[in-house]
Protein backbone atom coordinates (compact mmCIF):
# COMPACT_ATOMS: atom_id res chain seq x y z
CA UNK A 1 7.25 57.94 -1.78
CA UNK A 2 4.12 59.13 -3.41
CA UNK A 3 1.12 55.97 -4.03
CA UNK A 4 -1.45 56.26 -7.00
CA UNK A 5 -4.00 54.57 -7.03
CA UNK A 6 -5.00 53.57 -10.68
CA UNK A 7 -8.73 52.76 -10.95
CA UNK A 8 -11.35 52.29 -13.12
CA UNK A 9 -14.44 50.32 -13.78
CA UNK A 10 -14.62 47.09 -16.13
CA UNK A 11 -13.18 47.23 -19.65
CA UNK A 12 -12.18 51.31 -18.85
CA UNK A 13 -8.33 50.12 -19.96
CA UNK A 14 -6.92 50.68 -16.11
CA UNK A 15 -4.98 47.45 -16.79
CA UNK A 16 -3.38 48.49 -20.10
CA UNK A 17 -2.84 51.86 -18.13
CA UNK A 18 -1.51 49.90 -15.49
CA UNK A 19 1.47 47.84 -18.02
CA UNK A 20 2.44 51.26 -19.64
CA UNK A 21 3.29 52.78 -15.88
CA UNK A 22 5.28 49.26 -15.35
CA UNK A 23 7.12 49.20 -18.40
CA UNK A 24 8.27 52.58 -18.56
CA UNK A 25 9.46 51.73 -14.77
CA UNK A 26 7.27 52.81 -12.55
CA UNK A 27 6.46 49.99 -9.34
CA UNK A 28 2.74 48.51 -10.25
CA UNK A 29 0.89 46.91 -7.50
CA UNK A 30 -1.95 44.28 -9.00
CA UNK A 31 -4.59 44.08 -5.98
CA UNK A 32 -6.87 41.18 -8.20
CA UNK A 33 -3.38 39.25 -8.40
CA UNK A 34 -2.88 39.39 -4.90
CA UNK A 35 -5.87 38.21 -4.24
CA UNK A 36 -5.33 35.35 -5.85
CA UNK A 37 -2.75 34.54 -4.27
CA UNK A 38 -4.18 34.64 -1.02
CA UNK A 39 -6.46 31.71 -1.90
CA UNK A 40 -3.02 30.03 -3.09
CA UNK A 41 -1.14 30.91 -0.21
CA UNK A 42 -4.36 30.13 2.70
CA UNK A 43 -5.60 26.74 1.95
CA UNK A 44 -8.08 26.70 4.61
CA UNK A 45 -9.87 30.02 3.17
CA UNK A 46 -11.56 28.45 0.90
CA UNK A 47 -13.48 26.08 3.63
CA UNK A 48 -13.88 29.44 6.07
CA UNK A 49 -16.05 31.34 2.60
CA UNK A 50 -17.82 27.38 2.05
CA UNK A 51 -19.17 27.83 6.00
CA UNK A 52 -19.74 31.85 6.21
CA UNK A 53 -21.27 31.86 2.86
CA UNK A 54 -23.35 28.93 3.33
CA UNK A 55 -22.82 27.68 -0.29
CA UNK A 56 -20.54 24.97 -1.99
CA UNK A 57 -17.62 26.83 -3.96
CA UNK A 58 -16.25 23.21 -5.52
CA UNK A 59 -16.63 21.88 -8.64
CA UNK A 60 -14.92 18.25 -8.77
CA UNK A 61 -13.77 18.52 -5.12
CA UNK A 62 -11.87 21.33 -6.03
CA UNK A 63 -11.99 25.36 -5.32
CA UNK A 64 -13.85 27.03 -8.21
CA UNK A 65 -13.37 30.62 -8.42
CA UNK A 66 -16.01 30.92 -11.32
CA UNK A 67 -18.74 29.80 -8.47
CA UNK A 68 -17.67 32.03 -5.32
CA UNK A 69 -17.88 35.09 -8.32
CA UNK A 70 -20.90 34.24 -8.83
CA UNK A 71 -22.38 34.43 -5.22
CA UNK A 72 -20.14 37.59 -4.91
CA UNK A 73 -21.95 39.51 -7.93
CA UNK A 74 -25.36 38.55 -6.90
CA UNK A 75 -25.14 39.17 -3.16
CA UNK A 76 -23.48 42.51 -1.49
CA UNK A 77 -23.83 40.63 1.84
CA UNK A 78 -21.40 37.63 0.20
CA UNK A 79 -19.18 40.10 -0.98
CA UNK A 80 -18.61 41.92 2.30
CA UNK A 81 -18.16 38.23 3.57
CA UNK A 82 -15.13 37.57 1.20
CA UNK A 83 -13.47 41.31 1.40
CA UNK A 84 -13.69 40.47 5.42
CA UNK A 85 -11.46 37.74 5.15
CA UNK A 86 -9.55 38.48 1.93
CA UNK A 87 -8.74 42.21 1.92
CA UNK A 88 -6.74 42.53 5.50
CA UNK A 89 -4.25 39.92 3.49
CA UNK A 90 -3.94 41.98 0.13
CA UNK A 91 -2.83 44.86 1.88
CA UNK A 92 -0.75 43.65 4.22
CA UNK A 93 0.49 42.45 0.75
CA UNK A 94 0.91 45.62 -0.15
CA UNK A 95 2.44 47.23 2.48
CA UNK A 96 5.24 44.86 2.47
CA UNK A 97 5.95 45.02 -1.08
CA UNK A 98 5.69 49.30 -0.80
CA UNK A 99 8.81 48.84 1.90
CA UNK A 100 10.27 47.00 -0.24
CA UNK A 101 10.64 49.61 -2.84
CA UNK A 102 13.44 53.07 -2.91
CA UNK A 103 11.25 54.49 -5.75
CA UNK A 104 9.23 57.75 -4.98
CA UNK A 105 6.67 56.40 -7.23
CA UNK A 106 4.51 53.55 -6.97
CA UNK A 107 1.13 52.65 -8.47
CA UNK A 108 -1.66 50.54 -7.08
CA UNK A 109 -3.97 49.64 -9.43
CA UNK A 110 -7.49 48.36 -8.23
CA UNK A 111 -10.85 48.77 -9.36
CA UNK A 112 -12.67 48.85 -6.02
CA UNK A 113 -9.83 50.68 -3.51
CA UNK A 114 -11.32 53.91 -3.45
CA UNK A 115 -14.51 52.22 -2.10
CA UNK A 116 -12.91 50.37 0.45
CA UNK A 117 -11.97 52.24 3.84
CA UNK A 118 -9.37 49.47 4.68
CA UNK A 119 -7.20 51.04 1.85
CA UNK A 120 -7.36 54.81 3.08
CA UNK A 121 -4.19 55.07 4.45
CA UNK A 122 -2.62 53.26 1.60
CA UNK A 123 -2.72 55.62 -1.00
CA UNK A 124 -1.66 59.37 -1.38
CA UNK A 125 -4.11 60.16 -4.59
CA UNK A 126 -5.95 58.47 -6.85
CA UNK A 127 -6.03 58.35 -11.09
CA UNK A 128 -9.43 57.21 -13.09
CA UNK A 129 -9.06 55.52 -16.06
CA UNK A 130 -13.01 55.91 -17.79
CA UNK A 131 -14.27 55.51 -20.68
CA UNK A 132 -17.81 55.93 -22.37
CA UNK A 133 -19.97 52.63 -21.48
CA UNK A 134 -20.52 51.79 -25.05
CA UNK A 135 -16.93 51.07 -25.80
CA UNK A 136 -16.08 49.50 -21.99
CA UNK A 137 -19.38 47.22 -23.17
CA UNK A 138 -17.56 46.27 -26.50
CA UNK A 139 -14.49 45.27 -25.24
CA UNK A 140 -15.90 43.29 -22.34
CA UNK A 141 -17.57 41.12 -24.89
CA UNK A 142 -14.54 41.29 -27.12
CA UNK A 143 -13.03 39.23 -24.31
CA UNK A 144 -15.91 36.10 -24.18
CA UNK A 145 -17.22 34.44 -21.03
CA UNK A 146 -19.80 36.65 -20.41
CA UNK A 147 -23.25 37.80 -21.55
CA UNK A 148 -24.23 41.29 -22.46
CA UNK A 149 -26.77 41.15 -19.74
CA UNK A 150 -23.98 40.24 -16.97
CA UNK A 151 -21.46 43.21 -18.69
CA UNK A 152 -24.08 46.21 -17.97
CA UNK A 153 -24.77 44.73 -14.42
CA UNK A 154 -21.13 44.75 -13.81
CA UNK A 155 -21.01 48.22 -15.43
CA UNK A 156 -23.71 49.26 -13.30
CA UNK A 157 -22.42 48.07 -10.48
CA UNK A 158 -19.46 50.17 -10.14
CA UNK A 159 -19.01 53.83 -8.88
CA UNK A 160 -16.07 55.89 -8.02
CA UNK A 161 -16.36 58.63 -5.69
CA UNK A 162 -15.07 61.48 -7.61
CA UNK A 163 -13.81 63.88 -4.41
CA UNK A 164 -11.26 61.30 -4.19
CA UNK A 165 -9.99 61.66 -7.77
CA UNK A 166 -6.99 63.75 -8.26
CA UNK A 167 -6.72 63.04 -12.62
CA UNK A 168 -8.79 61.16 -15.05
CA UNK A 169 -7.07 59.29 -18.20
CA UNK A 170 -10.11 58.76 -21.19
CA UNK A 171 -9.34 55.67 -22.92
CA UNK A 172 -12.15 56.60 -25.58
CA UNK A 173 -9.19 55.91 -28.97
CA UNK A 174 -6.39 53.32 -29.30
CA UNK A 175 -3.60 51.93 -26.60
CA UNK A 176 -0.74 54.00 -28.23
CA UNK A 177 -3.29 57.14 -27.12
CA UNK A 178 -3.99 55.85 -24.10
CA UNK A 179 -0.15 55.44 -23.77
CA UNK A 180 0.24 59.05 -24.49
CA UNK A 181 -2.64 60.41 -22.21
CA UNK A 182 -1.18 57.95 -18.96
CA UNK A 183 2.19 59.47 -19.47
CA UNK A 184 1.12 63.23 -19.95
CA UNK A 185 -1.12 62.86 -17.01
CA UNK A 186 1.44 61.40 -14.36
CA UNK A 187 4.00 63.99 -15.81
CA UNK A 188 1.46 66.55 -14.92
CA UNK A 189 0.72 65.28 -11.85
CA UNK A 190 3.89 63.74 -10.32
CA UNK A 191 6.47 65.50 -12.37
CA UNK A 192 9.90 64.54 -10.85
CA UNK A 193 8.98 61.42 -9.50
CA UNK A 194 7.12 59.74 -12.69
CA UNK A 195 10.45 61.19 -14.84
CA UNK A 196 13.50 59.60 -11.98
CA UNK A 197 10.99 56.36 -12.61
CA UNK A 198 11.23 56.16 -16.03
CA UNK A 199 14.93 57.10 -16.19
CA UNK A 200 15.79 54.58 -13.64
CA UNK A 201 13.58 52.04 -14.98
């Protein structure tokens, strides 16, 4: 079975990339979802960040996520911290759920595995979906919750290492092109595999 790994920076469309691949059958892995539910699933992790991290992540006695995101953004040594004690459980996550599949194509979408040496082994190549900062920037605020200023630092904050990249999809036009340009890509990349997928799906 071949992995992808489908990345891309904030507001770049990987997750719109990521429901075409699922839809037309291909096996999507969400890393941020599983996350999540690591938090969900580990009660006490919450308590072990609160002690490592030095800092209250509670708002009403309860786990805010909203307040650990902020320490993460505005402290690499925080988010090493978290990824310490969070990322050994996503992939386990995902190794499990990769055995659990008979396709020979699977996708992993994340916007931060190619910089994490934990995932190496996890993936066989990697896609990029990019697009020119000026749009990513517009639909970020599009979404609400967050200031201009906090966008371009998030922007700014991400890099993909490029020798790792085996296609990039440019989300720079509408969803039904960025449909288009995720499907021509994987067909040009994975041929059989991406087309048994979709049949099958």
């Amino acid at each position: 079975m071949t992995t992808v790994a489908l990345t891309g920076g904030i507001g770049s469309g990987k997750s719109a990339a990521a429901a075409f691949l699922s839809s037309a059958g291909v096996p999507v892995f969400d890393c941020d979802a599983a996350a999540k539910a690591v938090y969900d699933e580990d009660p006490a992790l919450p308590a072990r960040l609160e002690k490592r991290l030095g800092k209250s992540l509670r708002k009403g006695g309860a786990f805010d996520r909203k307040a650990l995101a902020a320490v993460v953004f505005s402290s690499p040594e925080a988010l090493r911290t978290v990824e310490e004690e969070v990322l050994p459980a996503v992939l386990a996550k995902l190794e499990a759920w990769k055995a659990s599949l008979s396709s020979p194509l699977c996708v992993v979408e994340s916007a931060t595995i190619l910089s994490k040496p934990l995932f190496d082994g996890a993936y066989d190549s990697a896609v990029l979906v990019d697009a020119p900062e000026h749009i990513r920037l517009r639909r970020i605020l599009s979404r609400g919750g967050i200031s201009r200023e906090d966008a371009l630092r998030r922007i700014a904050a991400q890099s993909f290492d490029c020798s790792k990249i085996s296609g990039i999809i440019l989300n720079d036009n509408n969803l039904r092109t960025l449909r288009a340009r995720t499907f021509a890509l994987f067909s040009s990349l994975y041929g059989d595999s991406f087309h048994f997928s979709r049949k099958n799906s």
